[in-house]
PDB file of N, CA and C in Angstrom:
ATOM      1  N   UNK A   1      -0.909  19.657  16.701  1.00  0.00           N
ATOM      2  CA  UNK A   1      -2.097  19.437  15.903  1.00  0.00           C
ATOM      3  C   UNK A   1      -1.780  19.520  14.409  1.00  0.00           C
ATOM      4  N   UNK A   2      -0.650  20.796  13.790  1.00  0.00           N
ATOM      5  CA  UNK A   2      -0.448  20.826  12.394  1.00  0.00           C
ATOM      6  C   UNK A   2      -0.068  19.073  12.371  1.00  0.00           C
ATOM      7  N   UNK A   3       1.068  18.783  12.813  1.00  0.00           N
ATOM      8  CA  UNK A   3       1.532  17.271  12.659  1.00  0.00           C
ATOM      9  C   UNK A   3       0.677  16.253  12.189  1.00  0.00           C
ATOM     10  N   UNK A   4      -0.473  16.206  12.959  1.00  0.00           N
ATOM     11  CA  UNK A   4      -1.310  15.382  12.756  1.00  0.00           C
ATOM     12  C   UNK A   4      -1.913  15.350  11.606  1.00  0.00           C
ATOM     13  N   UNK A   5      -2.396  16.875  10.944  1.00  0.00           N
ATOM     14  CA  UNK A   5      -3.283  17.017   9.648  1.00  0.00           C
ATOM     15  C   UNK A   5      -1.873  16.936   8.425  1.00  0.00           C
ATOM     16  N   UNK A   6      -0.888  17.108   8.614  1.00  0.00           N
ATOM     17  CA  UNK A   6       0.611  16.791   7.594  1.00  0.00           C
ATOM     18  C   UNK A   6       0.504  15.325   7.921  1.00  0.00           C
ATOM     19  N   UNK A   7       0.252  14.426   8.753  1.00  0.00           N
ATOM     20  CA  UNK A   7       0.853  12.869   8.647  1.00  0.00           C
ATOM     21  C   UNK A   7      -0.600  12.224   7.594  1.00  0.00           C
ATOM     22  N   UNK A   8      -2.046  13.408   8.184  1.00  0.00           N
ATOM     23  CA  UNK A   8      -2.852  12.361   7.500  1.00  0.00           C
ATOM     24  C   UNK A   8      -2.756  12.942   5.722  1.00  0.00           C
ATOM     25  N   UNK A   9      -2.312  13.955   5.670  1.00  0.00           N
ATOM     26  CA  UNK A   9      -2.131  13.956   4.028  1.00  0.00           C
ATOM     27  C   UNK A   9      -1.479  13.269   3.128  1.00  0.00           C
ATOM     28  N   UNK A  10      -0.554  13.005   4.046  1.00  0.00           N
ATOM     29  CA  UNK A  10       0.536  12.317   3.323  1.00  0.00           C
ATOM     30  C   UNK A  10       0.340  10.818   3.071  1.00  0.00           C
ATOM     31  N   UNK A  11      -0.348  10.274   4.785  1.00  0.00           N
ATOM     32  CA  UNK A  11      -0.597   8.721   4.775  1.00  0.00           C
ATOM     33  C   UNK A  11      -1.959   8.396   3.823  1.00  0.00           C
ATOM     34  N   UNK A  12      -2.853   9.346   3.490  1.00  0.00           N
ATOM     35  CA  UNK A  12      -3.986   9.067   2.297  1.00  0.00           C
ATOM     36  C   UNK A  12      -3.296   8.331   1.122  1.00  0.00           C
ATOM     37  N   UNK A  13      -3.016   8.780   0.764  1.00  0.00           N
ATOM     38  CA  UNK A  13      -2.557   8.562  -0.775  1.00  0.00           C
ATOM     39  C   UNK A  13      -1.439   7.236  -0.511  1.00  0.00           C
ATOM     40  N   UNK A  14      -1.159   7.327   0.654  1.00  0.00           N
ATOM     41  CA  UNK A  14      -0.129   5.406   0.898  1.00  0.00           C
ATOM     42  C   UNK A  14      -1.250   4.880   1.188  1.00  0.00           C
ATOM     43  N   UNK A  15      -2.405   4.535   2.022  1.00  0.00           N
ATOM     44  CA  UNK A  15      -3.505   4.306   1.876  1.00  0.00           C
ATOM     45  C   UNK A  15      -3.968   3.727   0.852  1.00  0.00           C
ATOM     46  N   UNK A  16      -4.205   4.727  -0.101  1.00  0.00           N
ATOM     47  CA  UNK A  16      -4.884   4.410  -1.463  1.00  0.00           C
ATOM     48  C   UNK A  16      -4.556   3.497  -2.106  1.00  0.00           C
ATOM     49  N   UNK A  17      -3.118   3.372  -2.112  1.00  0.00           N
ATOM     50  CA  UNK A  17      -2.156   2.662  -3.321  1.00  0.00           C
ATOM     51  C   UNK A  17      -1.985   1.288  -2.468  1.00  0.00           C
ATOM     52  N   UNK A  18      -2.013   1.261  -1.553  1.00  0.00           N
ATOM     53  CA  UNK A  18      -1.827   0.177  -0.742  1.00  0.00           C
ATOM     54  C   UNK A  18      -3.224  -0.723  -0.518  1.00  0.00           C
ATOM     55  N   UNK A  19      -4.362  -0.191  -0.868  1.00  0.00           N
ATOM     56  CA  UNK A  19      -5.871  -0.960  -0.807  1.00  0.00           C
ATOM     57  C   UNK A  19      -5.836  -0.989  -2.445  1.00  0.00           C
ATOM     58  N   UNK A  20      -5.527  -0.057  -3.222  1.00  0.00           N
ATOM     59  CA  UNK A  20      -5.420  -0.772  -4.689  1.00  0.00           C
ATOM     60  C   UNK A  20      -4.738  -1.880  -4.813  1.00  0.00           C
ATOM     61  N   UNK A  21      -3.130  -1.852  -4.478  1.00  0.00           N
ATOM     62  CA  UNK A  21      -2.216  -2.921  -4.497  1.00  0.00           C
ATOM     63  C   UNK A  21      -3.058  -4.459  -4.040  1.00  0.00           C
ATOM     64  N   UNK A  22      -3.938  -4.032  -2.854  1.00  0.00           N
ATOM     65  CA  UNK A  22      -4.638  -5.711  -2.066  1.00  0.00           C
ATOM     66  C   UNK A  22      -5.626  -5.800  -3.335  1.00  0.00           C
ATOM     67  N   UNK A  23      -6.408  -5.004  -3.711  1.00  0.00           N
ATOM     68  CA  UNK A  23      -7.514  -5.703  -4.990  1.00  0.00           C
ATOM     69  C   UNK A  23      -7.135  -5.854  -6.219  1.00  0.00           C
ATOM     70  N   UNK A  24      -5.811  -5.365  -6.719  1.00  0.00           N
ATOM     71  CA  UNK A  24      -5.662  -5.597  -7.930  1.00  0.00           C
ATOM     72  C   UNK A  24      -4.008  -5.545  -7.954  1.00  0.00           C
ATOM     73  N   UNK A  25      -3.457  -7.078  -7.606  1.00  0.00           N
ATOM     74  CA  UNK A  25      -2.383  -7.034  -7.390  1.00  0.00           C
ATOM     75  C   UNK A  25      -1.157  -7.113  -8.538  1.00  0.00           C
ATOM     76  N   UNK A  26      -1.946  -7.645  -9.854  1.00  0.00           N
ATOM     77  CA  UNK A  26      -1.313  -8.032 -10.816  1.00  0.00           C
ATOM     78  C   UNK A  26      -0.907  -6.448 -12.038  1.00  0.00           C
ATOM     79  N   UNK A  27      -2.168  -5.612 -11.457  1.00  0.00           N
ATOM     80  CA  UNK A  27      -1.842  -4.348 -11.850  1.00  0.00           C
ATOM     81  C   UNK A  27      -0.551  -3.328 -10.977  1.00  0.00           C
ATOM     82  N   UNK A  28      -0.589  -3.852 -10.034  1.00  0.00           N
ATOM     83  CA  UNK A  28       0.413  -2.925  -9.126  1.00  0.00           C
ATOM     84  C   UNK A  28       1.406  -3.593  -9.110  1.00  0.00           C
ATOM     85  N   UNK A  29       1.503  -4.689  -9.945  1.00  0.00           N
ATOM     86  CA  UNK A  29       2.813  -4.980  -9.331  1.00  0.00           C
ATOM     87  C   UNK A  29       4.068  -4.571 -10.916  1.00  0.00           C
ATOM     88  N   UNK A  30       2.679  -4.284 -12.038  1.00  0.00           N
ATOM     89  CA  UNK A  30       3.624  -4.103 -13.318  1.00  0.00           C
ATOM     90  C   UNK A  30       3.021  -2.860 -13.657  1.00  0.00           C
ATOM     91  N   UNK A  31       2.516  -2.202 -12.370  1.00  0.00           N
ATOM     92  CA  UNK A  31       2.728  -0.495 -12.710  1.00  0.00           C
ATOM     93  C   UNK A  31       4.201   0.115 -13.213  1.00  0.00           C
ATOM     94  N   UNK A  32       4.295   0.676 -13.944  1.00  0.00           N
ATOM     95  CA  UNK A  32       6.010   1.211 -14.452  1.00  0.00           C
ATOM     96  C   UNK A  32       6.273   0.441 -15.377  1.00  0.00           C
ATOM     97  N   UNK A  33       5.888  -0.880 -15.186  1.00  0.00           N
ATOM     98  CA  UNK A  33       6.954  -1.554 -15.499  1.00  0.00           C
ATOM     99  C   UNK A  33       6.265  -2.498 -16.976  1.00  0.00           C
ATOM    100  N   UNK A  34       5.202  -2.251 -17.425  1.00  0.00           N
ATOM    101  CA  UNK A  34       4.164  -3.009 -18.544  1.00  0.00           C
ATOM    102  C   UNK A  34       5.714  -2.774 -19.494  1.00  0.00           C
ATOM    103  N   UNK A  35       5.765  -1.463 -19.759  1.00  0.00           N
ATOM    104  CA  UNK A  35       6.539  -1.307 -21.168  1.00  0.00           C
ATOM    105  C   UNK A  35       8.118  -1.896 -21.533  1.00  0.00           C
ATOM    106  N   UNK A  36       8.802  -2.783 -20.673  1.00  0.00           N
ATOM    107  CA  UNK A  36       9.561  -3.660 -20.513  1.00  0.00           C
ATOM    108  C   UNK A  36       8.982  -4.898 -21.226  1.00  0.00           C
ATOM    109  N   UNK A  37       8.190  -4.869 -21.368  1.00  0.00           N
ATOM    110  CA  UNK A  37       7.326  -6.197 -21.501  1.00  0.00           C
ATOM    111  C   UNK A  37       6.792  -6.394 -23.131  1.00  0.00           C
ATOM    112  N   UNK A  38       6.701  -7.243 -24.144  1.00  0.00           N
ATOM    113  CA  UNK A  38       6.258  -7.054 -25.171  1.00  0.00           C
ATOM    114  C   UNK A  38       4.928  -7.564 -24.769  1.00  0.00           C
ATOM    115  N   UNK A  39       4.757  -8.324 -24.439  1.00  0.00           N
ATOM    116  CA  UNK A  39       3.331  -9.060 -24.453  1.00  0.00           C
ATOM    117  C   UNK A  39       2.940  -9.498 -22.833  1.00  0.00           C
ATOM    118  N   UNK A  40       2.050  -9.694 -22.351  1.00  0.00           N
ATOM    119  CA  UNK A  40       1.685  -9.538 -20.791  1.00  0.00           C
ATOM    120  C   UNK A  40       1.981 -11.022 -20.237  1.00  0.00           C
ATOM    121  N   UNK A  41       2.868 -10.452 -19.219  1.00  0.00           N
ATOM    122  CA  UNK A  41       3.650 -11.665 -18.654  1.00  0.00           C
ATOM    123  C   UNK A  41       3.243 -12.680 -17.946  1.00  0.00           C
ATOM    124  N   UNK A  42       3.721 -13.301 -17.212  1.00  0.00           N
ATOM    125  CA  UNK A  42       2.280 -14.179 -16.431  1.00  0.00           C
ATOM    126  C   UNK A  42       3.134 -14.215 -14.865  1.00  0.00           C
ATOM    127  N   UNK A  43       2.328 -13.841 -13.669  1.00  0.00           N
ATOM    128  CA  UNK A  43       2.546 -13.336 -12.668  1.00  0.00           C
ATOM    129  C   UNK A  43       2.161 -14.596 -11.791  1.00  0.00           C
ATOM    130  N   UNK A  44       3.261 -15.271 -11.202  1.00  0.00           N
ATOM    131  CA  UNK A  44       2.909 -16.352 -10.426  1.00  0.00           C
ATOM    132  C   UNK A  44       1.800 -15.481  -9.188  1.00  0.00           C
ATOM    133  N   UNK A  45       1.418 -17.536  -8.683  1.00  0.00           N
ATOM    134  CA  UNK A  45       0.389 -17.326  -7.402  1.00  0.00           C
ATOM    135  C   UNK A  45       0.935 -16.871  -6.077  1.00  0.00           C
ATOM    136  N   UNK A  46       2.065 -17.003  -6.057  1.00  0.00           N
ATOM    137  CA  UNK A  46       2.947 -16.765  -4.942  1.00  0.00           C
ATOM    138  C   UNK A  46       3.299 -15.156  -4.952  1.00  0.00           C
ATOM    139  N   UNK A  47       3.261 -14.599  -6.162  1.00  0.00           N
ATOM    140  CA  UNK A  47       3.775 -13.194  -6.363  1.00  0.00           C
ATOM    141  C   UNK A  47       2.530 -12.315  -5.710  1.00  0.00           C
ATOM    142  N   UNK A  48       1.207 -12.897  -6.220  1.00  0.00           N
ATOM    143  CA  UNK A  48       0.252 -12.043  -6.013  1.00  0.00           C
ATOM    144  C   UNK A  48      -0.172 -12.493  -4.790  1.00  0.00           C
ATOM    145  N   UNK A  49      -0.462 -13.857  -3.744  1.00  0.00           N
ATOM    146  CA  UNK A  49      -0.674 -13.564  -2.570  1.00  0.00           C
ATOM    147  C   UNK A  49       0.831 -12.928  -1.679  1.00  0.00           C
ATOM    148  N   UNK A  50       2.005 -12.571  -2.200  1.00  0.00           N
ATOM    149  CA  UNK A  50       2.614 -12.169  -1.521  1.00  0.00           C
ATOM    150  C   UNK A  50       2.342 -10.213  -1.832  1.00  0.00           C
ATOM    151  N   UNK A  51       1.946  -9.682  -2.053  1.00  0.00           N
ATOM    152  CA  UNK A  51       1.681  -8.613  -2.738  1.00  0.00           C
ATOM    153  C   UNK A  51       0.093  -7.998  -1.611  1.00  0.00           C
ATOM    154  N   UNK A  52      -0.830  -9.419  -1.759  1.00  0.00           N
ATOM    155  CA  UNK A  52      -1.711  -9.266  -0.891  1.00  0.00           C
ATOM    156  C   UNK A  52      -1.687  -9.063   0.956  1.00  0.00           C
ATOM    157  N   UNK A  53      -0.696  -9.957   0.826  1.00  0.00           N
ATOM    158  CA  UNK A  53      -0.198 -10.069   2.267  1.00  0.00           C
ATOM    159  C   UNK A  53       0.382  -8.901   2.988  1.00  0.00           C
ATOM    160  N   UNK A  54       1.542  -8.727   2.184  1.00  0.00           N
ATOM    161  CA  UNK A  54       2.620  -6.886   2.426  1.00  0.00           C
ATOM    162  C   UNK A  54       1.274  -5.681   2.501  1.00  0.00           C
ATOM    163  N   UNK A  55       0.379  -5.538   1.518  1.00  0.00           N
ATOM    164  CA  UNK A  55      -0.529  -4.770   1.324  1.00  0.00           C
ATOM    165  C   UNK A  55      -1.246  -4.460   2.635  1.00  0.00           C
ATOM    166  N   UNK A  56      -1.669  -5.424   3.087  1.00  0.00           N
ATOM    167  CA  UNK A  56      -2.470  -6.001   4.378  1.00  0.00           C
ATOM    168  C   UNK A  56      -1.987  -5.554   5.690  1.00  0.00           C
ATOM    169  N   UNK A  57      -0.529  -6.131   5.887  1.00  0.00           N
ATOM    170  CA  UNK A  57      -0.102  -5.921   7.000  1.00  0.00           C
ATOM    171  C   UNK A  57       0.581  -4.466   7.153  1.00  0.00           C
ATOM    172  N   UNK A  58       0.829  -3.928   5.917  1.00  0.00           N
ATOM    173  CA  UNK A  58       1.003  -2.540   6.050  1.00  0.00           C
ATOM    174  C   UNK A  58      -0.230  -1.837   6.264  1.00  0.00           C
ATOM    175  N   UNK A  59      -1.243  -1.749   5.597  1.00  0.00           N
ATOM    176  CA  UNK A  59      -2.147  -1.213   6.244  1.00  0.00           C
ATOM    177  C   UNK A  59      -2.417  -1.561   7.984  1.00  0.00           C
ATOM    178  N   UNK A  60      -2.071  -2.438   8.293  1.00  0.00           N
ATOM    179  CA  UNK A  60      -3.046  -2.423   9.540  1.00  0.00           C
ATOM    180  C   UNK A  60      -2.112  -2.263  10.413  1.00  0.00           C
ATOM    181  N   UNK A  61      -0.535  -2.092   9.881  1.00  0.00           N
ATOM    182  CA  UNK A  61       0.586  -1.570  10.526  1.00  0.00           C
ATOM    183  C   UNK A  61       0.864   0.069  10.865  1.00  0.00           C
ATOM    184  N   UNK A  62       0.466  -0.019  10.044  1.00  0.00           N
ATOM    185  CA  UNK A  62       0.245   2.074   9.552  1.00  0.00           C
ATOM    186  C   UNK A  62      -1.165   2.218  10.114  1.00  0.00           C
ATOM    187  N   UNK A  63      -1.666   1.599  10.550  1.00  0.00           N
ATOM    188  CA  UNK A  63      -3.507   2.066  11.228  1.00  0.00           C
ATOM    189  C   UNK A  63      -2.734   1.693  12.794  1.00  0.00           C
ATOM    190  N   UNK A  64      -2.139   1.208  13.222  1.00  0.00           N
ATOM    191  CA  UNK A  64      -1.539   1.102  14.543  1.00  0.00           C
ATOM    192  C   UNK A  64      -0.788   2.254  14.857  1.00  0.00           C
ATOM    193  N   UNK A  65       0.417   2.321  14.146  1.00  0.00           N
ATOM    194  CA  UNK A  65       1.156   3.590  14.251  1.00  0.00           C
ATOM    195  C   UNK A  65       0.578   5.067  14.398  1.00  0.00           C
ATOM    196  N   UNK A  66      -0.315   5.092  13.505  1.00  0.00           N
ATOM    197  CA  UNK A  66      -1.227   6.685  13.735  1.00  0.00           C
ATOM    198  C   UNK A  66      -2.253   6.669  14.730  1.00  0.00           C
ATOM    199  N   UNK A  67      -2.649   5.346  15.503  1.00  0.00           N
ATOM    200  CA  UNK A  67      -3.482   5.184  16.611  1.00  0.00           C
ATOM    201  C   UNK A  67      -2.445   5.562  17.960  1.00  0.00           C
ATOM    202  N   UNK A  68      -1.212   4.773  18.066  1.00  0.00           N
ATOM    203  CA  UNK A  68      -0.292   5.437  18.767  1.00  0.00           C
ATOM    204  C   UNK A  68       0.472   6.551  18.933  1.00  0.00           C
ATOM    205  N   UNK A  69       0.330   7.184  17.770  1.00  0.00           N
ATOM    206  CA  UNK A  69       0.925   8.183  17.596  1.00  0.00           C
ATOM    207  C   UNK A  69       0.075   9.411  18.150  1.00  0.00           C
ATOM    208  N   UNK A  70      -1.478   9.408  17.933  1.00  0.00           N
ATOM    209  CA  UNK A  70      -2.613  10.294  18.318  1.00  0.00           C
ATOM    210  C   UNK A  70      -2.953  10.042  19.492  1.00  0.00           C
ATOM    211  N   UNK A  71      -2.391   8.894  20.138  1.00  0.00           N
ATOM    212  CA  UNK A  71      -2.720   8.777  21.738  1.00  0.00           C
ATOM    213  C   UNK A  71      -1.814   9.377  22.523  1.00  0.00           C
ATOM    214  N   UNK A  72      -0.549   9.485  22.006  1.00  0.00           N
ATOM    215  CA  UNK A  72       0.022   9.922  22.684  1.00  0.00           C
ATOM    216  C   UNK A  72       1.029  11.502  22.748  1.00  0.00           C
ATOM    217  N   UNK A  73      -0.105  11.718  21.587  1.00  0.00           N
ATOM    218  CA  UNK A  73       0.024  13.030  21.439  1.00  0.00           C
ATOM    219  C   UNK A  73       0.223  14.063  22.587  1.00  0.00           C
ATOM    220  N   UNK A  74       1.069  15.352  23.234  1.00  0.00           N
ATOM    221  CA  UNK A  74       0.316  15.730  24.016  1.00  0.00           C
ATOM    222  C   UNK A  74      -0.369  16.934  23.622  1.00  0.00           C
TER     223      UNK A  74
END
């Protein structure tokens, strides 16, 4: 049971960053990284639906894994 309440603390906050990353992809993707930059770069269409996509399927990859993981808990 500890296991379970340690996986969901940890998986919140990947969660978070990972449903930010799907709505605001152009911000997550030059988190760190703005100050490399003099002036704001321009982020192809391909960058940001690929950003959307990874976002996506990790979430609903990581919502599988902790569904299997709690089923088969014993």
């Amino acid at each position: 049971m500890g296991d379970i309440i340690i996986g969901f603390i940890i998986i919140i906050p990947l969660y978070g960053v990972l449903i930010w990353s799907y709505f605001n992809p152009k911000e997550s993707l030059l988190w760190g990284k703005r100050w490399m930059y003099q002036e704001e770069p321009e982020i192809s269409d391909g960058a940001i639906r690929y950003i959307k996509v990874a976002s996506l399927i990790s979430v609903i990859g990581m919502t599988f894994v902790i569904i299997i993981l709690i089923l088969t808990q014993d």
